[in-house]
N, C-alpha and C. Protein backbone atom coordinates (compact mmCIF):
# COMPACT_ATOMS: atom_id res chain seq x y z
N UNK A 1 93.40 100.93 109.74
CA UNK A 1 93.70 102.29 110.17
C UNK A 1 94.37 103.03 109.02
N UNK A 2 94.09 104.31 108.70
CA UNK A 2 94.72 105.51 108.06
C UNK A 2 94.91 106.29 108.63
N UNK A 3 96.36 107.27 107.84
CA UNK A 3 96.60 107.99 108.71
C UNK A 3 97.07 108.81 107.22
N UNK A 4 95.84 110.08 107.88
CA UNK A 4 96.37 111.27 106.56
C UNK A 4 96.87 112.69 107.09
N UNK A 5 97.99 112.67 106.22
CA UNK A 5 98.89 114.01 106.59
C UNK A 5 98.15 115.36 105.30
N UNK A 6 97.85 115.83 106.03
CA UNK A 6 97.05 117.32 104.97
C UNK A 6 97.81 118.39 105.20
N UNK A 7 98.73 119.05 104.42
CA UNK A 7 99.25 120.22 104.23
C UNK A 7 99.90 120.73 103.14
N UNK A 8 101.35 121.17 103.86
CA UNK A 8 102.18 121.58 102.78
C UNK A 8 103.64 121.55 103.28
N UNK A 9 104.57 121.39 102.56
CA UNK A 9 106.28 121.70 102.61
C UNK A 9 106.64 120.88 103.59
N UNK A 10 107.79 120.91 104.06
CA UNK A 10 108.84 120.88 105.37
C UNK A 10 107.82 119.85 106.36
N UNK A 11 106.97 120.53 106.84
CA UNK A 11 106.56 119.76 108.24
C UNK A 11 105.85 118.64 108.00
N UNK A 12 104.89 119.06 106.82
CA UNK A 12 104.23 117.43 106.50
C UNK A 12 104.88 116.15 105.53
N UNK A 13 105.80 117.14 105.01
CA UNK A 13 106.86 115.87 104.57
C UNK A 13 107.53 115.69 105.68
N UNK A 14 107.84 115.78 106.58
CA UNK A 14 109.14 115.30 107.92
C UNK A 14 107.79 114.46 108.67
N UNK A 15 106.58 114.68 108.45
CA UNK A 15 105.73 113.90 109.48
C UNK A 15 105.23 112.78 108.73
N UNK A 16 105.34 112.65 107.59
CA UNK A 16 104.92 111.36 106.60
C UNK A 16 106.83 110.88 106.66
N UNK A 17 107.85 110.59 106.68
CA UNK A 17 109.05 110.56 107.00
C UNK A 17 108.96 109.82 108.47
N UNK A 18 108.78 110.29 109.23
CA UNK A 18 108.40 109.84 110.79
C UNK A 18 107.86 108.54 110.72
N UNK A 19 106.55 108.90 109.94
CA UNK A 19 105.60 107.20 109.68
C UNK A 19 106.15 106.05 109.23
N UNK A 20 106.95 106.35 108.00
CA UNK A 20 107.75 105.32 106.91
C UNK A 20 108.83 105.10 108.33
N UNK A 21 109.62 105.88 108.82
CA UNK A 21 110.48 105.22 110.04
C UNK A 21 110.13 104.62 111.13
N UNK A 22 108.91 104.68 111.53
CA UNK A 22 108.24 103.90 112.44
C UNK A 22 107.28 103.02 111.80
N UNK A 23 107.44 102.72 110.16
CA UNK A 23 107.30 101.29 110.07
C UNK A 23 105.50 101.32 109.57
N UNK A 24 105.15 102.66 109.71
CA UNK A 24 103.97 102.75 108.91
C UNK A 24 103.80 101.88 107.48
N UNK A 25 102.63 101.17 107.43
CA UNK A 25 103.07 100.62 105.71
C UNK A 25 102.07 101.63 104.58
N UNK A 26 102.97 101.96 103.53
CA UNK A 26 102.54 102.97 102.83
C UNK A 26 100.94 103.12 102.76
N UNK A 27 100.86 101.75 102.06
CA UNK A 27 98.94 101.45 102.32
C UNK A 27 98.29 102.29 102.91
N UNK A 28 98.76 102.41 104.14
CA UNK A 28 97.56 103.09 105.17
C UNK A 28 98.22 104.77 105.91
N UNK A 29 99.09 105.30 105.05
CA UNK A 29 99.76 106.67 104.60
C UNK A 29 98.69 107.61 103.12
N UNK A 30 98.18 108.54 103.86
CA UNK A 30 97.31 109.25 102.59
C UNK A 30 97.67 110.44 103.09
N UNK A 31 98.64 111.22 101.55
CA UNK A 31 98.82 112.78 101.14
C UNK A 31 97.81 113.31 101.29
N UNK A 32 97.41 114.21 101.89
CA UNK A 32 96.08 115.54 101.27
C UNK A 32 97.26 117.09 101.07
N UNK A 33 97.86 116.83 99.86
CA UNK A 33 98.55 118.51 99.49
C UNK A 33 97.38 119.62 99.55
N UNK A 34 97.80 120.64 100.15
CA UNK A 34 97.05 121.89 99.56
C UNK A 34 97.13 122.13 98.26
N UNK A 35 95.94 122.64 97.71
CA UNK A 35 95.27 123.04 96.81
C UNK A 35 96.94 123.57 95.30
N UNK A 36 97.70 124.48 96.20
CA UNK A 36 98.74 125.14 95.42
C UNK A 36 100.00 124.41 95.51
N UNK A 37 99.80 123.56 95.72
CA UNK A 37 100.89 122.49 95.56
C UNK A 37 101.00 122.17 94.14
N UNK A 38 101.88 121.99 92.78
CA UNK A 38 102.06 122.27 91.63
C UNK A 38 103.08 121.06 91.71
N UNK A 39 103.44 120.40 92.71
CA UNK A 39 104.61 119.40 92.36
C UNK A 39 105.48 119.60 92.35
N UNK A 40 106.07 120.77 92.44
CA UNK A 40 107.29 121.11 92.14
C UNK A 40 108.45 122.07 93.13
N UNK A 41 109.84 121.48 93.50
CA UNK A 41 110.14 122.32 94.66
C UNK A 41 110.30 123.94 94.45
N UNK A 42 110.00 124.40 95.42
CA UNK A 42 110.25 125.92 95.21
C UNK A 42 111.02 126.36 96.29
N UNK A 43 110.63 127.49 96.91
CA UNK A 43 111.73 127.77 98.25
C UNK A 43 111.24 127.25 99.32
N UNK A 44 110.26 126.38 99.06
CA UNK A 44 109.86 125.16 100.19
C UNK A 44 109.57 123.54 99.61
N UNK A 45 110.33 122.90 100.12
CA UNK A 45 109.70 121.62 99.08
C UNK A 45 108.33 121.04 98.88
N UNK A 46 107.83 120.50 97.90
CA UNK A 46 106.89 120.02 97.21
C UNK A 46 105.96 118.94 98.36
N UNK A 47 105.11 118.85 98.85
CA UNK A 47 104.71 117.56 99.28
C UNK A 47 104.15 116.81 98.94
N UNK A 48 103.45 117.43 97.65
CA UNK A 48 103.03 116.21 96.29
C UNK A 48 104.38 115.82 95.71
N UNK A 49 105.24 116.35 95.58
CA UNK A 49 106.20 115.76 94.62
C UNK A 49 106.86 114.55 95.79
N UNK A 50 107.02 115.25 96.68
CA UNK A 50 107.35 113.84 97.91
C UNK A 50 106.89 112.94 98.24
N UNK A 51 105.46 112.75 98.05
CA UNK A 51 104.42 111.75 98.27
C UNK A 51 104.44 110.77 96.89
N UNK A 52 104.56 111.59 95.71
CA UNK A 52 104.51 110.74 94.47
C UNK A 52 105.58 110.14 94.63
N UNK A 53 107.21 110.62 94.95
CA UNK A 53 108.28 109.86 95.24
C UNK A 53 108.03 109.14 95.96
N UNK A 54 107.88 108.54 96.79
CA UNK A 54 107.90 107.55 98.49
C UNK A 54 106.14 106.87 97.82
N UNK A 55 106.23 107.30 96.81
CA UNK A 55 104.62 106.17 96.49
C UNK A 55 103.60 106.14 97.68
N UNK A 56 103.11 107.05 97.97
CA UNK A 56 102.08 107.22 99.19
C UNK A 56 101.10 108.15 98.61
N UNK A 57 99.70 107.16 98.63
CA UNK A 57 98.64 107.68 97.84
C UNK A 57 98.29 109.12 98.29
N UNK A 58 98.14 110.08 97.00
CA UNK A 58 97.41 111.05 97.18
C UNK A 58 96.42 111.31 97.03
N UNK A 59 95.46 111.55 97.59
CA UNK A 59 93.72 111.53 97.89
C UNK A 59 93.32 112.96 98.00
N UNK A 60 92.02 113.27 97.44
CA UNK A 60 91.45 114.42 97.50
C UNK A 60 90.54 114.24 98.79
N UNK A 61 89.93 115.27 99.46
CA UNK A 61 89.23 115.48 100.73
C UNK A 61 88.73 114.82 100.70
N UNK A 62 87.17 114.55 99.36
CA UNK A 62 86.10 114.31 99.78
C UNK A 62 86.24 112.65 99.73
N UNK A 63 87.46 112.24 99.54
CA UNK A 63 87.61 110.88 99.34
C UNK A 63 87.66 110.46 100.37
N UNK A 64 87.91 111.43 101.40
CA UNK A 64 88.28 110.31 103.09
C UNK A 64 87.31 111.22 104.07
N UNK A 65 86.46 111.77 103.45
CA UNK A 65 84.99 111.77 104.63
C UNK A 65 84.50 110.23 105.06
N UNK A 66 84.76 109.55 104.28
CA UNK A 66 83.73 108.04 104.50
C UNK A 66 84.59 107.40 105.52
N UNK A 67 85.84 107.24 105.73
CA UNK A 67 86.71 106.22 106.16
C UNK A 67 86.47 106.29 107.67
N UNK A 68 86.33 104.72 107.78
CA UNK A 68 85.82 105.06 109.60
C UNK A 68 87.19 105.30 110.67
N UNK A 69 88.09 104.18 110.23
CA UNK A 69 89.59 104.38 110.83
C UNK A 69 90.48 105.18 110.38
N UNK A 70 90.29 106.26 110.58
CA UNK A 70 91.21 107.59 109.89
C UNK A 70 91.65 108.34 111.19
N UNK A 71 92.63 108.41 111.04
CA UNK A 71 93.18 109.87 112.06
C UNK A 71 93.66 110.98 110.92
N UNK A 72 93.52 111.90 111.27
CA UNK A 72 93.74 113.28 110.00
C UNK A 72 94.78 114.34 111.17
N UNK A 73 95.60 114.30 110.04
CA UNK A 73 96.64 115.14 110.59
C UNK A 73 96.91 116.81 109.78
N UNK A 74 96.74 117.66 110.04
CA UNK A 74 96.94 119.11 109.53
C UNK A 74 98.37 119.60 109.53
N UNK A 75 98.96 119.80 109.02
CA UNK A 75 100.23 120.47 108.99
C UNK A 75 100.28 121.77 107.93
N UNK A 76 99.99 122.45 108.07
CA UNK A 76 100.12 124.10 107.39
C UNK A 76 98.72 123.53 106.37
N UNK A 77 97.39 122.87 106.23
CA UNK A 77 96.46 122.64 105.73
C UNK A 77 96.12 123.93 105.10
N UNK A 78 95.44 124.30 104.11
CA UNK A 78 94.95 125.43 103.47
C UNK A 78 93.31 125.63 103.46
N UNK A 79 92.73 124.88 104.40
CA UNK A 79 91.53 124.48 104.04
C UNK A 79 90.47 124.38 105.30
N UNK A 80 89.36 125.06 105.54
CA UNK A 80 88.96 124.84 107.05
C UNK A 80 88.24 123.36 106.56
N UNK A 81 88.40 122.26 107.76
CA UNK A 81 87.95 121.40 107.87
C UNK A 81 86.53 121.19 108.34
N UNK A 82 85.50 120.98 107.61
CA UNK A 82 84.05 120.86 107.89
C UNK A 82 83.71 119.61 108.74
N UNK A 83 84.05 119.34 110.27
CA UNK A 83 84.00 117.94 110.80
C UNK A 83 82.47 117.17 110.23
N UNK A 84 81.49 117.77 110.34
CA UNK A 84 80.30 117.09 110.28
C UNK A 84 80.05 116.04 109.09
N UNK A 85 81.19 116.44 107.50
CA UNK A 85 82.04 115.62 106.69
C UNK A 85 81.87 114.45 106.79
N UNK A 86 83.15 113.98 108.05
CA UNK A 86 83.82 113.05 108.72
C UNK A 86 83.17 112.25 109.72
N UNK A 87 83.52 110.83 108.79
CA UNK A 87 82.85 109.61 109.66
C UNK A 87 83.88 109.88 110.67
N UNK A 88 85.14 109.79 110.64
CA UNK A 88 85.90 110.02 111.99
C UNK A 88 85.80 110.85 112.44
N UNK A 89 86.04 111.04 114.27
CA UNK A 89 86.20 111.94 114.40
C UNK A 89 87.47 112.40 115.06
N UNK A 90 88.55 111.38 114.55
CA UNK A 90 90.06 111.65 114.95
C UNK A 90 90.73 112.76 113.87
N UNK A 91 90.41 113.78 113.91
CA UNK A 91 90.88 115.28 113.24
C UNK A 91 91.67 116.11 114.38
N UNK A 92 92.89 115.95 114.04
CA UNK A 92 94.00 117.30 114.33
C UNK A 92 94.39 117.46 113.69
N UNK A 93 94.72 119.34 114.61
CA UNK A 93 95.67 120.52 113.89
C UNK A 93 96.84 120.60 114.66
N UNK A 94 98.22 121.22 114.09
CA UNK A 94 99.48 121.43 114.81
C UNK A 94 99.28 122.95 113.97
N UNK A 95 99.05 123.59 115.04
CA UNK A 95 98.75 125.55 114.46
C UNK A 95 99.70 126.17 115.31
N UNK A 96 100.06 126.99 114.35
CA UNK A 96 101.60 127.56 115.04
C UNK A 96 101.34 128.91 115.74
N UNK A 97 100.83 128.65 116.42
CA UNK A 97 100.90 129.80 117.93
C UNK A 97 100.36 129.11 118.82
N UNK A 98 100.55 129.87 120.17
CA UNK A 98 99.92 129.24 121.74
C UNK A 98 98.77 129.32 121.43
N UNK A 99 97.81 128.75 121.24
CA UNK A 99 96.49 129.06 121.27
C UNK A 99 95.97 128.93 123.16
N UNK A 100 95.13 129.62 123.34
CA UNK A 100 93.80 130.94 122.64
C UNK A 100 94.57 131.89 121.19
N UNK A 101 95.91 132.35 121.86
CA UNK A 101 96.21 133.23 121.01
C UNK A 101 96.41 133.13 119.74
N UNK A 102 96.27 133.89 118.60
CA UNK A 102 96.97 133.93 117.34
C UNK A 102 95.87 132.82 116.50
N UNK A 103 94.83 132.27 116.77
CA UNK A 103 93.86 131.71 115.72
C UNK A 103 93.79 132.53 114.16
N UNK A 104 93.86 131.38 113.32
CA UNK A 104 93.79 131.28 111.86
C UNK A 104 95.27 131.50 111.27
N UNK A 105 94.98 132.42 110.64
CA UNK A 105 96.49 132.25 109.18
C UNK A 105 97.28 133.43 109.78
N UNK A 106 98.47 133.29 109.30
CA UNK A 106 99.37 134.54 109.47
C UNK A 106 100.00 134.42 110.47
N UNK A 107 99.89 133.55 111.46
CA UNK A 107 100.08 133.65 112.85
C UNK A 107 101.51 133.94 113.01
N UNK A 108 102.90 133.39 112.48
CA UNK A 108 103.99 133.56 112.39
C UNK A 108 104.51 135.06 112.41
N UNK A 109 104.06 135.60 111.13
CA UNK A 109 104.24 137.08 111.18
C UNK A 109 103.46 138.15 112.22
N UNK A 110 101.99 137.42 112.82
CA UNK A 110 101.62 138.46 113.75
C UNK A 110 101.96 138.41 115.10
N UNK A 111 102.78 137.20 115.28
CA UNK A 111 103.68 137.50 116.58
C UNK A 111 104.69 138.15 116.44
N UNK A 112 105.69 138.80 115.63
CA UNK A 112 106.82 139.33 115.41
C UNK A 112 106.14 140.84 115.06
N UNK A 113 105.15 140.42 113.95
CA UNK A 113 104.34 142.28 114.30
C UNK A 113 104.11 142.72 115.69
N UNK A 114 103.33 141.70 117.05
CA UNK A 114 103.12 142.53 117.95
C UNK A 114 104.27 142.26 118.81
N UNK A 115 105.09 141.89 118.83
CA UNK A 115 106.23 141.98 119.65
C UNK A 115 106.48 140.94 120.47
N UNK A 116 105.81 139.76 120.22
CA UNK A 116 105.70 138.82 121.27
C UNK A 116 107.22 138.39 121.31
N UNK A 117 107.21 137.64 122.75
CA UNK A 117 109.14 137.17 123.17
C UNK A 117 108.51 135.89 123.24
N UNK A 118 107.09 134.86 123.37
CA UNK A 118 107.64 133.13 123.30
C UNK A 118 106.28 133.18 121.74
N UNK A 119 107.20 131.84 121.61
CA UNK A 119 105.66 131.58 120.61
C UNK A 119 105.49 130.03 120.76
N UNK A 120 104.98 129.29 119.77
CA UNK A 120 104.76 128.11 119.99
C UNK A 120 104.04 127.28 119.21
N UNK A 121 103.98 125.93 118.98
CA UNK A 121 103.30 124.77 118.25
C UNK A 121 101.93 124.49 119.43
N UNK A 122 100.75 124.43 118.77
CA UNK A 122 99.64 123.81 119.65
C UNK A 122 99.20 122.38 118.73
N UNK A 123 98.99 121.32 119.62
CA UNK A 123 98.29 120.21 118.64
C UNK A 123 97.06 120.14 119.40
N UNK A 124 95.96 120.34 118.24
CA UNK A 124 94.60 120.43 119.07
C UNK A 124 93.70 119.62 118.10
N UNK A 125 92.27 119.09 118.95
CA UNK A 125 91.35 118.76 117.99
C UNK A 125 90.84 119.41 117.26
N UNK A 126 90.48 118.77 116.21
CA UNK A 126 89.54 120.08 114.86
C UNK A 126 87.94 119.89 115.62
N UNK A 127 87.60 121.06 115.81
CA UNK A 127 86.11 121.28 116.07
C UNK A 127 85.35 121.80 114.84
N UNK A 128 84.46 122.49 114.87
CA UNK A 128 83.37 123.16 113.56
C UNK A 128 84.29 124.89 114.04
N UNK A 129 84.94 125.33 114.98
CA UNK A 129 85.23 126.33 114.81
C UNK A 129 86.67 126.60 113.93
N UNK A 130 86.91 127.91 114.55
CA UNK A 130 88.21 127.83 113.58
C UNK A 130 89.69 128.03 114.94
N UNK A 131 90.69 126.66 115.27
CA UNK A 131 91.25 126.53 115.97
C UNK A 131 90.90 126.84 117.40
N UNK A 132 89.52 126.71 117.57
CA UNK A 132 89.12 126.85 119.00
C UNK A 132 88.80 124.99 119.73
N UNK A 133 89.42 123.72 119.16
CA UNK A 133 89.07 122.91 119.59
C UNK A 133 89.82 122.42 120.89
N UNK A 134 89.73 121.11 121.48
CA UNK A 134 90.65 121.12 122.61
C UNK A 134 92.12 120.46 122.71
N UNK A 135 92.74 121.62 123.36
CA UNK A 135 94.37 121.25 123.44
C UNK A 135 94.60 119.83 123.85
N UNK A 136 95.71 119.23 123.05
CA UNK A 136 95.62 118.50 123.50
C UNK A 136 97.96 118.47 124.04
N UNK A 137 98.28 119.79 123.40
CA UNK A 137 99.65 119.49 124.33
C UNK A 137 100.07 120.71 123.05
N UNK A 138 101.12 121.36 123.77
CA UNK A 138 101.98 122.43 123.50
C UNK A 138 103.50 122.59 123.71
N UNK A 139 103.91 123.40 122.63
CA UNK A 139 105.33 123.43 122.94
C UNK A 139 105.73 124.61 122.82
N UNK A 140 106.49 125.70 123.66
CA UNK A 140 106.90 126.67 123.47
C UNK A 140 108.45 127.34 123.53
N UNK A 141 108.99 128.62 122.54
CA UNK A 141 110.04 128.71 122.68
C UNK A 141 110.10 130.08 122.77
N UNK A 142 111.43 130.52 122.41
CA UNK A 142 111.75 132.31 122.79
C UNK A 142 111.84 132.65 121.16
N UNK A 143 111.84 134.07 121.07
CA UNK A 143 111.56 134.60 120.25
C UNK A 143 112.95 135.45 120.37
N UNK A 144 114.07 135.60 119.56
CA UNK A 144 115.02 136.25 119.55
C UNK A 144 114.82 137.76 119.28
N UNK A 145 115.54 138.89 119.85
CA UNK A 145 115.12 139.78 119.34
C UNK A 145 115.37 140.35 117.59
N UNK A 146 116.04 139.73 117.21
CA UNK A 146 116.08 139.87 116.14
C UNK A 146 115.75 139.43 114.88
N UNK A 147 114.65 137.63 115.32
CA UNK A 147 113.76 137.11 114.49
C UNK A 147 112.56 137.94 113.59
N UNK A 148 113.16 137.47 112.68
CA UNK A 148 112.27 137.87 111.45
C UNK A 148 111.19 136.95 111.13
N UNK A 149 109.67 137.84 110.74
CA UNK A 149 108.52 136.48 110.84
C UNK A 149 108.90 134.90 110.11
N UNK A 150 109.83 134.99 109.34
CA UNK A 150 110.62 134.02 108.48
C UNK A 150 111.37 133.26 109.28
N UNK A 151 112.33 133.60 110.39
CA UNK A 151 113.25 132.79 111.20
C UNK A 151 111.90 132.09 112.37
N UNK A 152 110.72 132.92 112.81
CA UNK A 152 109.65 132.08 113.32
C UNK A 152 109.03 131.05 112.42
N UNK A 153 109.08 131.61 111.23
CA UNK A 153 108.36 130.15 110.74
C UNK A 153 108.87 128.89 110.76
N UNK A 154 110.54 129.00 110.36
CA UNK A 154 111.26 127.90 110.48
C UNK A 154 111.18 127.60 111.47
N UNK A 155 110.94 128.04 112.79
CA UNK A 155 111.00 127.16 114.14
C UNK A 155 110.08 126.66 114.19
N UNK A 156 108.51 127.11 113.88
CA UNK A 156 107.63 126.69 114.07
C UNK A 156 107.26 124.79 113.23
N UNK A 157 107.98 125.10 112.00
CA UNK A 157 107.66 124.16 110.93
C UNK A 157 108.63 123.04 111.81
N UNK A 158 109.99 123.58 112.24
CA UNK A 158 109.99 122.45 113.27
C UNK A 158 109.75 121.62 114.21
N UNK A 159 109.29 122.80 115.11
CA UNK A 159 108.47 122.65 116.51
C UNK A 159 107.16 121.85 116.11
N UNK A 160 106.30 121.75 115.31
CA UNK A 160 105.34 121.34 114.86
C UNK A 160 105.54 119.70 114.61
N UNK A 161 106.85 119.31 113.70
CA UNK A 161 107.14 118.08 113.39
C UNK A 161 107.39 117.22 115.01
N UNK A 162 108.43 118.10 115.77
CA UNK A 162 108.17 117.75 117.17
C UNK A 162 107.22 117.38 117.75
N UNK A 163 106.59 118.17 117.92
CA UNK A 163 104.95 118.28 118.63
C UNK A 163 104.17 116.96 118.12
N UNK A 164 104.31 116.47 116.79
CA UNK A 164 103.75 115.77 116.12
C UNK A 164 104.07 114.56 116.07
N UNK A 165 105.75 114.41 116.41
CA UNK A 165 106.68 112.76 117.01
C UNK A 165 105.89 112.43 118.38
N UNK A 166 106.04 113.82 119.62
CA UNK A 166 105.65 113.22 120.44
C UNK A 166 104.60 112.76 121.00
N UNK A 167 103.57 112.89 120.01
CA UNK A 167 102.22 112.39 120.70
C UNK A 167 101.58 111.84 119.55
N UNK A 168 102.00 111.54 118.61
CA UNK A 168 101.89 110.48 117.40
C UNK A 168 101.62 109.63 118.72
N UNK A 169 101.56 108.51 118.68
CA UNK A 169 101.39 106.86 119.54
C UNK A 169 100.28 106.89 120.73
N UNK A 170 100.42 108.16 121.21
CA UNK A 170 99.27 108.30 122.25
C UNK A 170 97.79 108.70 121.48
N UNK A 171 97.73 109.91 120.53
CA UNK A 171 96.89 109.47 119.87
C UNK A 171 96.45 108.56 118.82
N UNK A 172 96.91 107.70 118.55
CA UNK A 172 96.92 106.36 117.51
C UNK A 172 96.45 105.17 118.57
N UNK A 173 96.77 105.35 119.77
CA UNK A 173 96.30 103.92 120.58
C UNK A 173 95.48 104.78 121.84
């Protein structure tokens, strides 16, 4: 079994963190950084530079289309995922709004543009569309009135690592 974390910053380093504490052995731990990942911390930390630390192989995409025991994990991913790719077909996303609502990028700031009061972490399967696959569990919170799309993201990047503890084991077995 593999288990690859694909993103960026905060949430996919706290969800490769999770693994190493529950005893994951690095071996079967594979980085996929986004594309603009440079290694280096900025006002979000690095998740290549974290992965090269904690020695957990970093792999490019087309390297883990083949792998039959893969679960693929998305955390702020930069990249639409082409399933038809993938010998597996254990592909999730943790996309930060309630879905139906708020599909693709930006989502953080276009709930605070339209005024929304909850928002939320969705963990769903990757389909061929774009975040239209099926839910598979949600978490939602309030939206302060005075959150800035920035104070949503930080909840979200948390809520996401959440979302991602608690149903880690149910989808793995």
């Amino acid at each position: 079994m593999y288990i690859c974390i694909a993103g960026k910053n905060k949430c996919a380093i706290d969800a490769i963190k999770f693994l190493l504490y529950k005893k994951i052995h690095r071996n079967k731990i594979l980085a996929l950084p986004n594309n603009s990942d440079e290694g280096k911390d900025d006002w979000q930390p690095s998740f290549k530079k974290f992965a090269r630390k904690k020695k957990i192989k970093i792999i490019k995409i087309k390297n883990i289309y083949s792998l039959k025991n893969l679960f693929f994990f998305s955390l702020e991913f930069d990249r639409i995922i082409k399933v038809e790719k993938f010998f597996s077909k254990d592909l999730y996303n943790l996309h930060f709004s309630l879905l139906p609502n708020y599909r693709g990028c930006h989502t953080n700031f276009l709930q605070i543009f339209n005024g929304e009061k909850i928002s939320g972490v969705t963990l769903h399967k990757i389909d061929k569309g774009i975040d239209t696959g099926d839910v598979i569990d949600q978490i939602k919170f309030k939206i302060k009135i005075n959150d800035t799309a920035f104070d949503n993201y930080k909840k979200l990047m948390n809520y996401s690592v959440k979302l991602f503890k608690k149903n880690f084991h149910k989808i793995i077995n």
